[in-house]
C-alpha atoms as a PDB file:
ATOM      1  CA  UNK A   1     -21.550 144.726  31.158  1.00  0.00           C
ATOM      2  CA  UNK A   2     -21.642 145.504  27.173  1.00  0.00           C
ATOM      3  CA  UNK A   3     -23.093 148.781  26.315  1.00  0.00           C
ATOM      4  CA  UNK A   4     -25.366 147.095  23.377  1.00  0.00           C
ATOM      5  CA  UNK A   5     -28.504 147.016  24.153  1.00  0.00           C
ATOM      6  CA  UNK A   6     -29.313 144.160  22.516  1.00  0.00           C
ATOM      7  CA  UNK A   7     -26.462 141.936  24.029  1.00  0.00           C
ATOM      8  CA  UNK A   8     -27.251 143.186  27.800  1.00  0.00           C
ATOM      9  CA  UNK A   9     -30.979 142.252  27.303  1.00  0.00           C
ATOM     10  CA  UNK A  10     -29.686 138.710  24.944  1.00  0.00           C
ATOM     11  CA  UNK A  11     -31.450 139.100  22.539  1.00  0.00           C
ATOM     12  CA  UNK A  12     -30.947 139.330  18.529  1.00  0.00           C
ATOM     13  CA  UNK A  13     -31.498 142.591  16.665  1.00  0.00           C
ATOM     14  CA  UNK A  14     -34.555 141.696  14.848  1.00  0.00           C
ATOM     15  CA  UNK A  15     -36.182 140.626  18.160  1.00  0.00           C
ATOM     16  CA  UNK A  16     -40.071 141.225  18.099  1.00  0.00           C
ATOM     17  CA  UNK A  17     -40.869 143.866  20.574  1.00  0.00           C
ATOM     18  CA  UNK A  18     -42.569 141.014  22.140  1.00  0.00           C
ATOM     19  CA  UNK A  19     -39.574 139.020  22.900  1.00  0.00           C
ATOM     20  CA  UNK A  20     -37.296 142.314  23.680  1.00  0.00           C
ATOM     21  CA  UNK A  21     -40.190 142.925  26.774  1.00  0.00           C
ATOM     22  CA  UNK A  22     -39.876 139.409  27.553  1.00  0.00           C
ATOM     23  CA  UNK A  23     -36.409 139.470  27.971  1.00  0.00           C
ATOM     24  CA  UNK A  24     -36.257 142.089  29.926  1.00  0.00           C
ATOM     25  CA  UNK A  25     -38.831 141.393  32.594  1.00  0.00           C
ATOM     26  CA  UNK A  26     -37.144 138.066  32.998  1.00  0.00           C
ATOM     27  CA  UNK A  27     -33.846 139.861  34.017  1.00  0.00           C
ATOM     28  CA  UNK A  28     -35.219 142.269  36.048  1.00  0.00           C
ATOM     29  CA  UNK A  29     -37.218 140.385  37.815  1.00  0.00           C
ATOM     30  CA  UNK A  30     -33.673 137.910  38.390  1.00  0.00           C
ATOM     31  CA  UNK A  31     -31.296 140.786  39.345  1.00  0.00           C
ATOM     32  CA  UNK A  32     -33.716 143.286  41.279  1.00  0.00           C
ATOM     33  CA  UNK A  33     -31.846 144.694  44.015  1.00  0.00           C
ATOM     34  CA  UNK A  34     -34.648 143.967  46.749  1.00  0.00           C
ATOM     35  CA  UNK A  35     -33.406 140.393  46.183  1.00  0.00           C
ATOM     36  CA  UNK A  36     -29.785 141.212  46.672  1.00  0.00           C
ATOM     37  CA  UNK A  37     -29.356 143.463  48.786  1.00  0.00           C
ATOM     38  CA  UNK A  38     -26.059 145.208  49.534  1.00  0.00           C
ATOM     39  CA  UNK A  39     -25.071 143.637  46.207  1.00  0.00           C
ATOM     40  CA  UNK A  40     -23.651 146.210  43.870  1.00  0.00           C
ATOM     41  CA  UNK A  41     -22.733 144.253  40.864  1.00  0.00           C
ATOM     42  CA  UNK A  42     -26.468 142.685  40.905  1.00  0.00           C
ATOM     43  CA  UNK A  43     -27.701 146.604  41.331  1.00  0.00           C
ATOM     44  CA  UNK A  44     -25.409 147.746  38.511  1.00  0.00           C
ATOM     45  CA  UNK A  45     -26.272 145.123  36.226  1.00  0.00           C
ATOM     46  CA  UNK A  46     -30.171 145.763  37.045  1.00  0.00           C
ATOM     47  CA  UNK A  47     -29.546 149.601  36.067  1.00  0.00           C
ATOM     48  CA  UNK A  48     -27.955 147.873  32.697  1.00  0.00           C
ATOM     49  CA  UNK A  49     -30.832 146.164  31.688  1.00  0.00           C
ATOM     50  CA  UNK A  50     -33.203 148.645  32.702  1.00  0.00           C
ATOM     51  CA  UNK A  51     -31.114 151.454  30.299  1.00  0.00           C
ATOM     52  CA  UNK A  52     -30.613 149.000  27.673  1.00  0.00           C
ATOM     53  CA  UNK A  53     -34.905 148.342  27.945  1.00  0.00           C
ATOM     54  CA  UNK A  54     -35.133 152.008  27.754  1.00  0.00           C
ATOM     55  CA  UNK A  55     -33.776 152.219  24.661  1.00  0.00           C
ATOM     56  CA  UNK A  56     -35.362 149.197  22.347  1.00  0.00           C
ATOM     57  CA  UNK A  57     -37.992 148.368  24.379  1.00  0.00           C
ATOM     58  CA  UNK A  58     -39.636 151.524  22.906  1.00  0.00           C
ATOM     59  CA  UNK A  59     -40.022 151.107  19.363  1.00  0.00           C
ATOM     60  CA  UNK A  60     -39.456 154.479  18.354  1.00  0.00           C
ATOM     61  CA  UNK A  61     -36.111 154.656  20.318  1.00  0.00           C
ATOM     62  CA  UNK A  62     -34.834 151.890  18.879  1.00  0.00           C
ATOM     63  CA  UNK A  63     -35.708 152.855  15.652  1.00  0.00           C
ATOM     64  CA  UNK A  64     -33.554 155.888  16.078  1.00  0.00           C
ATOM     65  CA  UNK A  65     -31.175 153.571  17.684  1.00  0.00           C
ATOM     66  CA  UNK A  66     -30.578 151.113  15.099  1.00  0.00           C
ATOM     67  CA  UNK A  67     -30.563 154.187  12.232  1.00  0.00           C
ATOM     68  CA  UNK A  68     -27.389 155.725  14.355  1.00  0.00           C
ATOM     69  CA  UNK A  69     -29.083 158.866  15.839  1.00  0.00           C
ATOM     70  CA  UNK A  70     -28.789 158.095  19.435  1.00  0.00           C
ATOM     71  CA  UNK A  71     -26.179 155.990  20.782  1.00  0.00           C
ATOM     72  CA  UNK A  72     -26.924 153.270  24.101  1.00  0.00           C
ATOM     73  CA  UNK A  73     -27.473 155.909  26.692  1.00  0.00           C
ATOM     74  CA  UNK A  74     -30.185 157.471  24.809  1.00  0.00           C
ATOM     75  CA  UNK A  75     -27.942 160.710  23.893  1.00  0.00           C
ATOM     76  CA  UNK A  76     -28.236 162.304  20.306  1.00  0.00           C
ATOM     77  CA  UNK A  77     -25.446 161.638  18.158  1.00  0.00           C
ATOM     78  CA  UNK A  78     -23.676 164.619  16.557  1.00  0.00           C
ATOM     79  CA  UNK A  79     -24.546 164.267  12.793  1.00  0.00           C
ATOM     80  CA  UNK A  80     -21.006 163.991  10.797  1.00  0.00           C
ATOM     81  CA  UNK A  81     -20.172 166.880   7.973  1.00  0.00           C
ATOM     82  CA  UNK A  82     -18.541 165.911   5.267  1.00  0.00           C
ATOM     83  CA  UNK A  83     -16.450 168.691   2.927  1.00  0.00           C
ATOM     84  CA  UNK A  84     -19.754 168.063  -0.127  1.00  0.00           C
ATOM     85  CA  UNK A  85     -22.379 168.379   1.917  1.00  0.00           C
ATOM     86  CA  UNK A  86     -20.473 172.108   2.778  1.00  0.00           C
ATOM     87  CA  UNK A  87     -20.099 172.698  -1.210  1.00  0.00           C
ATOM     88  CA  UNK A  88     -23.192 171.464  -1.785  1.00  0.00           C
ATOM     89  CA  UNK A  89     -25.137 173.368   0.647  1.00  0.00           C
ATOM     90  CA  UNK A  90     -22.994 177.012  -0.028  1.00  0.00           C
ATOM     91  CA  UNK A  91     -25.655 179.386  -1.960  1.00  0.00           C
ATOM     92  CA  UNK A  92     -22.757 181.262  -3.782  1.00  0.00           C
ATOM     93  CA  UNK A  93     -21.375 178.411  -5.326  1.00  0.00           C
ATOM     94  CA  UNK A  94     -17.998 179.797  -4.090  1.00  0.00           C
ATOM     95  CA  UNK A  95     -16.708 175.483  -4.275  1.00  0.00           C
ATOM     96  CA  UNK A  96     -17.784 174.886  -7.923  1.00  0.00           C
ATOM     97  CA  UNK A  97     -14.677 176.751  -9.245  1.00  0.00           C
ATOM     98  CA  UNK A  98     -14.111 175.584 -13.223  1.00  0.00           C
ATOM     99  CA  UNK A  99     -10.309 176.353 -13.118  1.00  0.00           C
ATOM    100  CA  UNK A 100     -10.204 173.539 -10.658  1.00  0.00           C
ATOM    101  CA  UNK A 101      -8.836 175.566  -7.300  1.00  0.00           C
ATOM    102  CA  UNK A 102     -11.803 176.784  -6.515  1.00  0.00           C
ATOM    103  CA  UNK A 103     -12.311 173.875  -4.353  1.00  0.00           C
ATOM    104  CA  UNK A 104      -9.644 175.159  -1.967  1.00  0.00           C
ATOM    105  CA  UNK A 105     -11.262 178.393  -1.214  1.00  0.00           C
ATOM    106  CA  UNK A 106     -12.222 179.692   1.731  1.00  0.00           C
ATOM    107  CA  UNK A 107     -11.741 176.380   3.974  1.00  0.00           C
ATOM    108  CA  UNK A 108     -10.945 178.145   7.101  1.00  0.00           C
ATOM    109  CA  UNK A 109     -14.958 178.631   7.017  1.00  0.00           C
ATOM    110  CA  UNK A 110     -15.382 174.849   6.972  1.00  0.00           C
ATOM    111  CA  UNK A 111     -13.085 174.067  10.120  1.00  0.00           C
ATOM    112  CA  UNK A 112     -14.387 177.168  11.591  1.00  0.00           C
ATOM    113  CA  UNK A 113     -18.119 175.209  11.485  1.00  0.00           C
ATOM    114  CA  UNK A 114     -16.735 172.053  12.692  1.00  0.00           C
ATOM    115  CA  UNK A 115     -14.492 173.549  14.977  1.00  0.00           C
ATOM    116  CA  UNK A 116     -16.152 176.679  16.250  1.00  0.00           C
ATOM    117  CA  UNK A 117     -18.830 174.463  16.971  1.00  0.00           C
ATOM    118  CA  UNK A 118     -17.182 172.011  18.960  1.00  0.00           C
ATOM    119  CA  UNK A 119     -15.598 174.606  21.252  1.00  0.00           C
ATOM    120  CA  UNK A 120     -19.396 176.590  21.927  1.00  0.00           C
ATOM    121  CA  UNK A 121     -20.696 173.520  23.142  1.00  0.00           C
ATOM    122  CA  UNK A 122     -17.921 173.012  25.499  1.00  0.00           C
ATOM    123  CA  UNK A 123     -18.427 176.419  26.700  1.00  0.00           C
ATOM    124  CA  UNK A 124     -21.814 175.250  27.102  1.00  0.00           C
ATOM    125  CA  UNK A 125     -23.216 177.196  23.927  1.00  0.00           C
ATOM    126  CA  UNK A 126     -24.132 173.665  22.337  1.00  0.00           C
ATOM    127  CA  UNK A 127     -27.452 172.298  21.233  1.00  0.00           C
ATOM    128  CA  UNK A 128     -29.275 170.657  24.757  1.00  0.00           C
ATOM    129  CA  UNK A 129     -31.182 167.624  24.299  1.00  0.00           C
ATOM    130  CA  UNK A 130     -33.855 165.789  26.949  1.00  0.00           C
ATOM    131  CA  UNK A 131     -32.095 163.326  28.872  1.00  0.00           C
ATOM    132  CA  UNK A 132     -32.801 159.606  28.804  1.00  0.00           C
ATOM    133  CA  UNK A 133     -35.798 158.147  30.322  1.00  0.00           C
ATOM    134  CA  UNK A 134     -34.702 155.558  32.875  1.00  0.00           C
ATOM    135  CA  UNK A 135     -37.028 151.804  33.518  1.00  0.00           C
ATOM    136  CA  UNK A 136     -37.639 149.625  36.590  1.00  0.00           C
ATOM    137  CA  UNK A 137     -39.631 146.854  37.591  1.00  0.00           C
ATOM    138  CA  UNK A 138     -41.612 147.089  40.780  1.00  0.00           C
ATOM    139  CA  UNK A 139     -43.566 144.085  42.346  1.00  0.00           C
ATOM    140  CA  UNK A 140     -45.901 144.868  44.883  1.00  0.00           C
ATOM    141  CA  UNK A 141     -48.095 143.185  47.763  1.00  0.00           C
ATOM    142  CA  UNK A 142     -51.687 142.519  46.672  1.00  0.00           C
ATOM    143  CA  UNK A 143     -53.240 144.666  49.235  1.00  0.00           C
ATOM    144  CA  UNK A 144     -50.823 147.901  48.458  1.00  0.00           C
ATOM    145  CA  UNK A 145     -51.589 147.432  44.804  1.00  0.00           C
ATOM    146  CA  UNK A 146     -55.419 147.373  45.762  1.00  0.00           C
ATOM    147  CA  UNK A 147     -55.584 150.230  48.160  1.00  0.00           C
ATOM    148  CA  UNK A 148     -52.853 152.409  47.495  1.00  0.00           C
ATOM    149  CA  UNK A 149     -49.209 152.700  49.216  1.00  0.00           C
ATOM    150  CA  UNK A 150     -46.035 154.508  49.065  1.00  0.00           C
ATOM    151  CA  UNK A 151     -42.960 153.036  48.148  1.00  0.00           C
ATOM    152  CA  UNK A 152     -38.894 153.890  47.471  1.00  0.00           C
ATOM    153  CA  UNK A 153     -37.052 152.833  44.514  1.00  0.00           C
ATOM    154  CA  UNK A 154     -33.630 151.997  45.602  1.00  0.00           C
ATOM    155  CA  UNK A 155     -31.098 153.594  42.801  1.00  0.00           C
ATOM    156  CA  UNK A 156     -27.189 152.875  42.530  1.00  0.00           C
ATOM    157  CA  UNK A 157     -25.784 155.563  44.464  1.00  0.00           C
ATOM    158  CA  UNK A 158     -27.538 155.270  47.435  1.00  0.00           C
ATOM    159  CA  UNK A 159     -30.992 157.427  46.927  1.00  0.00           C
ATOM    160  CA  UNK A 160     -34.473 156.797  46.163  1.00  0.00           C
ATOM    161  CA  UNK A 161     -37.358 157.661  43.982  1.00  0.00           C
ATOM    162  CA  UNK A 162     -40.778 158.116  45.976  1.00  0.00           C
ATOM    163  CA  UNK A 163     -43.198 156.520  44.858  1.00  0.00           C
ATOM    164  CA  UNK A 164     -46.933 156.591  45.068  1.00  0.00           C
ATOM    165  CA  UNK A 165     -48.988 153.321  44.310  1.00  0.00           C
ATOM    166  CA  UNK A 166     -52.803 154.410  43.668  1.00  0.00           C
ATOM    167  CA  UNK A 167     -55.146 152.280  44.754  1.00  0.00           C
ATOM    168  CA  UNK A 168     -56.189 149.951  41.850  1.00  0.00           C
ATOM    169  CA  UNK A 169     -52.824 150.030  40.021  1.00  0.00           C
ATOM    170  CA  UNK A 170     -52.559 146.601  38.041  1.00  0.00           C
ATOM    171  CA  UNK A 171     -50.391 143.998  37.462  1.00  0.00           C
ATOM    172  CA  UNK A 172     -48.391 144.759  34.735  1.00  0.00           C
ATOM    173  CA  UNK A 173     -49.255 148.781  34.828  1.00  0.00           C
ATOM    174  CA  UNK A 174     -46.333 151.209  34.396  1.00  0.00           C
ATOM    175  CA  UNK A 175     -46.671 154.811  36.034  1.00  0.00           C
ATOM    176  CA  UNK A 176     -44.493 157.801  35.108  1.00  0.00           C
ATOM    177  CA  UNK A 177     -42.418 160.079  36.766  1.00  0.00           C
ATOM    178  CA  UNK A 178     -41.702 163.267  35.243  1.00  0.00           C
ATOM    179  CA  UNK A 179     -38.462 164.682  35.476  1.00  0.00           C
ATOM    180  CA  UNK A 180     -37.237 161.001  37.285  1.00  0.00           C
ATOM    181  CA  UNK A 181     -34.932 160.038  34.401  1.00  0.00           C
ATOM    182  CA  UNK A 182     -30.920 160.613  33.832  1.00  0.00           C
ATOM    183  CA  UNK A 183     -30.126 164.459  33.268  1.00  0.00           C
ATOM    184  CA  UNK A 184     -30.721 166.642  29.962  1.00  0.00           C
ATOM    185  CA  UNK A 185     -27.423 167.676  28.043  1.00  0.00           C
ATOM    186  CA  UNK A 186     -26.835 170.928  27.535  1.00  0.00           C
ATOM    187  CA  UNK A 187     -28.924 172.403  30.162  1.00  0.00           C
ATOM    188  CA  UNK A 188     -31.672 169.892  28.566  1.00  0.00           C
ATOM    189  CA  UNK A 189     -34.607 168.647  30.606  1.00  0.00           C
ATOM    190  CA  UNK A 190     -34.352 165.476  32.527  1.00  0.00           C
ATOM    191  CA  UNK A 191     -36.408 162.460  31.534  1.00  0.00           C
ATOM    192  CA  UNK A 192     -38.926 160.854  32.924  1.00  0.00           C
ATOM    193  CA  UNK A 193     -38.643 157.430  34.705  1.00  0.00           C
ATOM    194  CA  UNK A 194     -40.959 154.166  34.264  1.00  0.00           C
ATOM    195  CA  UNK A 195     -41.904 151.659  36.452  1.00  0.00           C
ATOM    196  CA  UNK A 196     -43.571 148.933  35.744  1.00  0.00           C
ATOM    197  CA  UNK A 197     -45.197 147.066  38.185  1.00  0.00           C
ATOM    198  CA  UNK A 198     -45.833 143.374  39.114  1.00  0.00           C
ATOM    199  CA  UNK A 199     -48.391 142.388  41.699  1.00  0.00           C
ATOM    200  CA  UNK A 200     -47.841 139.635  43.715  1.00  0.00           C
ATOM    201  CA  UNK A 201     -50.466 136.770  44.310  1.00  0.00           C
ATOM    202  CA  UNK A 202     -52.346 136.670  47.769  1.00  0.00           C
ATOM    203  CA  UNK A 203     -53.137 133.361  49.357  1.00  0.00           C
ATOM    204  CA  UNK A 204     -56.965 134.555  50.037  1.00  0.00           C
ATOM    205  CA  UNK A 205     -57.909 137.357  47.658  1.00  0.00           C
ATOM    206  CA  UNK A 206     -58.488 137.183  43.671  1.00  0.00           C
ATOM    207  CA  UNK A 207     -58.854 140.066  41.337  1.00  0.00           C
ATOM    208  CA  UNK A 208     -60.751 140.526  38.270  1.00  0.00           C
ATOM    209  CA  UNK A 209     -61.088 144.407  37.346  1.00  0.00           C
ATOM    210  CA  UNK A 210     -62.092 146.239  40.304  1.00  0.00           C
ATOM    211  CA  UNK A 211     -63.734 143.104  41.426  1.00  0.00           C
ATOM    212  CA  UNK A 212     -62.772 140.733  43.786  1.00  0.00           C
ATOM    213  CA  UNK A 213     -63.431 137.255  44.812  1.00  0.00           C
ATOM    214  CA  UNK A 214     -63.057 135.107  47.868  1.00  0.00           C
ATOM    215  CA  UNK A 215     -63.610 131.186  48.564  1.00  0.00           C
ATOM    216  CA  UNK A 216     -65.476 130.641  52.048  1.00  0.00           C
ATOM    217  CA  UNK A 217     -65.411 127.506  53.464  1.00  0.00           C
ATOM    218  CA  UNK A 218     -68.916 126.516  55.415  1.00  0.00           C
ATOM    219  CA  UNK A 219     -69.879 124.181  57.455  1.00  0.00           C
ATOM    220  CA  UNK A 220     -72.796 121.620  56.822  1.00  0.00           C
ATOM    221  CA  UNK A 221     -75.088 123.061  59.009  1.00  0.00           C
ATOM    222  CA  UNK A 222     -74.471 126.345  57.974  1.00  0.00           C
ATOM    223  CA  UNK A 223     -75.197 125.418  55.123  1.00  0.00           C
ATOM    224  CA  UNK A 224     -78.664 123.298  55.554  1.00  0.00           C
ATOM    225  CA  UNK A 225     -79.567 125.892  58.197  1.00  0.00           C
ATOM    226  CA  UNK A 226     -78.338 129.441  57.048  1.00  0.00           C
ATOM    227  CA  UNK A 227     -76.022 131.295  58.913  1.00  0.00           C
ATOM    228  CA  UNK A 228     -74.266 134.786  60.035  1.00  0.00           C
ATOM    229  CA  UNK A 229     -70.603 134.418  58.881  1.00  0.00           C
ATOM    230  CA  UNK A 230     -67.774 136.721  58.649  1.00  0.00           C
ATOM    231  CA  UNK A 231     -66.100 137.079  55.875  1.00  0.00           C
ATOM    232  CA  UNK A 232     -62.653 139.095  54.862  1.00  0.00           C
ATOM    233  CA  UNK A 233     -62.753 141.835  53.054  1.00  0.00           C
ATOM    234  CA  UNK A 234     -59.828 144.445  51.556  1.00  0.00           C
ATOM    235  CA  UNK A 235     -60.992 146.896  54.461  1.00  0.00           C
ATOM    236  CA  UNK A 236     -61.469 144.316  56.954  1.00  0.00           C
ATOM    237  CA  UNK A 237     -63.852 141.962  58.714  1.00  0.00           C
ATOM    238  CA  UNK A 238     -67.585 141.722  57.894  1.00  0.00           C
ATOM    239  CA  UNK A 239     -70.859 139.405  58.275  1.00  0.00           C
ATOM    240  CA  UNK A 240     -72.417 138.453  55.744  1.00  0.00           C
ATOM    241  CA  UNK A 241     -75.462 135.955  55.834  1.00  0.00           C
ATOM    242  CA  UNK A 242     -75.508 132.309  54.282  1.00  0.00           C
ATOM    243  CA  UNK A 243     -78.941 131.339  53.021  1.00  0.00           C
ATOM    244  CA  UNK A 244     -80.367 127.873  53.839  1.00  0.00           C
ATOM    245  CA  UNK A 245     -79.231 125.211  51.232  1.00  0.00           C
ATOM    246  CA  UNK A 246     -76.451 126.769  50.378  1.00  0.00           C
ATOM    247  CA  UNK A 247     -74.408 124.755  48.171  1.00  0.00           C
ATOM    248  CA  UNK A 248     -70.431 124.623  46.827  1.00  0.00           C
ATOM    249  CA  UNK A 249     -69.518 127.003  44.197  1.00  0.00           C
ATOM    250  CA  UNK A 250     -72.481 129.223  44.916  1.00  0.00           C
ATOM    251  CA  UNK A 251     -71.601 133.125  44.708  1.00  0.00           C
ATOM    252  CA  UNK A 252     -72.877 135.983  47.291  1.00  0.00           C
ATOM    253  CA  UNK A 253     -72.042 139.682  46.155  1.00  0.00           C
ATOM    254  CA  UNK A 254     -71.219 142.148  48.801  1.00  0.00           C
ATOM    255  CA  UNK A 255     -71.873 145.345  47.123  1.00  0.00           C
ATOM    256  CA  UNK A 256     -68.774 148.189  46.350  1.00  0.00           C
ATOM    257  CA  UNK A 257     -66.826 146.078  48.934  1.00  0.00           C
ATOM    258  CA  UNK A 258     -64.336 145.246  46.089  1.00  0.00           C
ATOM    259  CA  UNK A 259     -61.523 147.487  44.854  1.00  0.00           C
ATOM    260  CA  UNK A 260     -61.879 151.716  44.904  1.00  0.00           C
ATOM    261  CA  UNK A 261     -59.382 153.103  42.285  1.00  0.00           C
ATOM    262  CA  UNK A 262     -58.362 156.429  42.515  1.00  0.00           C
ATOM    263  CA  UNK A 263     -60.620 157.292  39.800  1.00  0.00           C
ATOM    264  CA  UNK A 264     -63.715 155.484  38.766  1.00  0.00           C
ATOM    265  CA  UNK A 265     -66.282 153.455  40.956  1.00  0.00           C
ATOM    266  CA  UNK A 266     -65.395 150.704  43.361  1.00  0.00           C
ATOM    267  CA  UNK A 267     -65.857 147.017  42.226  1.00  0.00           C
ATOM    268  CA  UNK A 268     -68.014 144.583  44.639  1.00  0.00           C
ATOM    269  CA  UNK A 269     -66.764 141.199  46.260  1.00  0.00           C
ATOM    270  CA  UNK A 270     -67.840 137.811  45.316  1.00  0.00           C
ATOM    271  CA  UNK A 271     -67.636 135.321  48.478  1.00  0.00           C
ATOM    272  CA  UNK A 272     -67.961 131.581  46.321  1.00  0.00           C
ATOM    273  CA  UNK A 273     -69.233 128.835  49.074  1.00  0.00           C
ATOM    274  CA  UNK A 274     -67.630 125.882  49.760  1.00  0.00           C
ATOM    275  CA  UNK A 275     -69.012 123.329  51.612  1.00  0.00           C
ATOM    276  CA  UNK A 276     -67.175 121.613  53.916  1.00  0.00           C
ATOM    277  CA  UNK A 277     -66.927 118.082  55.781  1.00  0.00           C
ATOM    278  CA  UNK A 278     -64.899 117.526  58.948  1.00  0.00           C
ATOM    279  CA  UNK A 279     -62.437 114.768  58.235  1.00  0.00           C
ATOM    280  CA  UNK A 280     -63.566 112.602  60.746  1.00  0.00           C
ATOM    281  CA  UNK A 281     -67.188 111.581  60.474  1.00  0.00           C
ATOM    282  CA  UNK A 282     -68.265 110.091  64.050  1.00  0.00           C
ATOM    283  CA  UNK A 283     -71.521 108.330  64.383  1.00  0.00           C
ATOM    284  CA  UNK A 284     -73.894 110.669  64.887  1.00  0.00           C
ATOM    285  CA  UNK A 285     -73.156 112.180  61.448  1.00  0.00           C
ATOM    286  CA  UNK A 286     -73.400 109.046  60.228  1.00  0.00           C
ATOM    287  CA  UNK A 287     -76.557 107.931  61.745  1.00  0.00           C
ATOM    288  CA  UNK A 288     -77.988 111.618  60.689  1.00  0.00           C
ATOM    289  CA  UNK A 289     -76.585 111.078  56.718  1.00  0.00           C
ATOM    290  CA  UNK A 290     -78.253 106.990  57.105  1.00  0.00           C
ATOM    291  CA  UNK A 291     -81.607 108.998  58.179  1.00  0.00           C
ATOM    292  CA  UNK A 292     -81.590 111.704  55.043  1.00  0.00           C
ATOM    293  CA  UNK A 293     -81.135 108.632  52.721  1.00  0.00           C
ATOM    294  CA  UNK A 294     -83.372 106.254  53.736  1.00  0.00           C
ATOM    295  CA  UNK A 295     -85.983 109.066  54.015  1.00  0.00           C
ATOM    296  CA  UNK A 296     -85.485 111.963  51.385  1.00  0.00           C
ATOM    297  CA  UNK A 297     -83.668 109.773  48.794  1.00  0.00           C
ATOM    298  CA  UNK A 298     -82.665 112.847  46.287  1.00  0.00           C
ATOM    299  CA  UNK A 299     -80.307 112.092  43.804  1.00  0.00           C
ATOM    300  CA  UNK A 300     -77.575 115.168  43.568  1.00  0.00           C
ATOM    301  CA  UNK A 301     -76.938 113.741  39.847  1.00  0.00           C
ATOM    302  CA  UNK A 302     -80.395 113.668  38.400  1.00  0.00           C
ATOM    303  CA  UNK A 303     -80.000 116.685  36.087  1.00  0.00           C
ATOM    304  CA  UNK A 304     -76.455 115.203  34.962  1.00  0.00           C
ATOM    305  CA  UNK A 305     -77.703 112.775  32.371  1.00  0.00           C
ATOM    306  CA  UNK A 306     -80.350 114.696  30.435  1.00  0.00           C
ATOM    307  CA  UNK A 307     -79.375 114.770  27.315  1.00  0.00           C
ATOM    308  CA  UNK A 308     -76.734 111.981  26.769  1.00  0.00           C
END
């Protein structure tokens, strides 16, 4: 895969930071390696996109990129001497020779810098720099993202980065890991890794903050008569009492029973009522729905028309 940045992620270099993010989450999401498993090429191509999103998907990096200071693995370029900036920067003035020879002086010192240089740093003597940071893409379950799990990042050679969901972490969240990234140069610190994570939807539960809502389905009586229900909950079952004339889209709270992040105080659960019919109406419930009209006669719609 091409080590440009912008042509692994596809998109043009005066992409919004908007559109490089989009980009990006769209491969990752395509070529994470819990999807293909066993499949290297997918896994090396996901470690591709996540380097090349570590580099202009922060805006300061890719300013630095784009001006030439760091090339596509994040590492500092060495900044190129030229014979002027030598002469220019040489307090004695020993290259501003009149007789026209003076220019010549003295340039063992010059290859000496450029040389000398060189050699130190393969000795290891060099100037160290902070190694890259490194980015993933994590989607988790609804419940692990709402009460807290462990999980492994699965990297290209074969190990894993630990990781610790806390409970509350959100959709869209990214957590660091110190020290996670690719290897300093020069003795240089490592950098730190980012995951960003994606929460998948759950066929019962919705989330909104720490708060969290459920639809319960009643039955008529329960809800003309009242009733002791069950109802689930992140932490499990519990019962919960339906008032008499309960109606559809009406909204209980159970108290700190929604989400409990690691810091801050829990959230509470909404249970929103709907009423339900059994799909086949025998006689009695006919005969009992014939009674209610022809005796109570309420019209359900009255309030709908005041006004128009």
């Amino acid at each position: 895969m091409d080590s440009d940045p912008y042509k692994v992620l596809g998109v043009a270099r005066d992409a919004s930071q908007a559109e490089i993010k989009k980009a990006y989450r769209k491969l990752a999401k395509s070529l994470h390696p819990d999807l293909h498993p066993g499949d290297k090429a997918k896994e090396a191509a996901f470690q591709a996109v996540a380097a090349a999103n570590d580099i202009i998907g922060d805006a300061e990096r890719r300013k630095r990129f784009d001006a030439g200071e760091i090339d596509a693995s994040g590492q500092e370029r060495p900044q190129r001497q030229y014979y002027h900036q030598h002469a220019g920067s040489d307090p004695r003035g020993r290259y501003d020779s009149a007789a026209g020879y003076g220019d010549f002086a003295d340039m063992s010192d010059v290859f000496a810098d450029l040389f000398g240089a060189r050699s130190g740093a393969a000795r290891g003597g060099g100037h160290t720099a902070r190694g890259p940071d490194l980015r993933y893409h994590l989607e988790v379950d609804f419940m692990d993202a709402a009460r807290g799990a462990k999980r492994a990042i699965p990297l290209p050679d074969g190990s894993a980065i630990e990781l610790t969901l806390p409970a509350g972490v959100r959709d869209g969240q990214t957590l660091r890991l110190r020290g996670k990234g690719q290897p300093g140069h020069g003795g240089g610190p490592a950098g730190d890794a980012y995951v960003e994570i994606s929460v998948l939807a759950h066929p019962v539960f919705t989330r909104d903050g720490n708060d969290i809502e459920v639809e319960l389905p009643i039955g008529f009586d329960e809800a003309v008569l009242g009733a002791r229900v069950e109802v689930p909950t992140l932490s499990g079952r519990v019962a919960m009492s339906v008032p008499k004339g309960a109606t559809t889209g009406q909204r209980l709270r159970l108290k700190g029973r929604g989400i409990a992040p690691a810091t801050g105080v829990a959230g509470d659960q909404y249970v929103r009522l709907k009423v339900v019919i059994p799909a086949k109406v025998d006689a009695r419930m006919e005969r009992i729905a014939q009674d209610w009209r022809d005796q109570v006669a309420a019209d359900p719609r009255a309030g709908l028309w005041r006004g128009l």
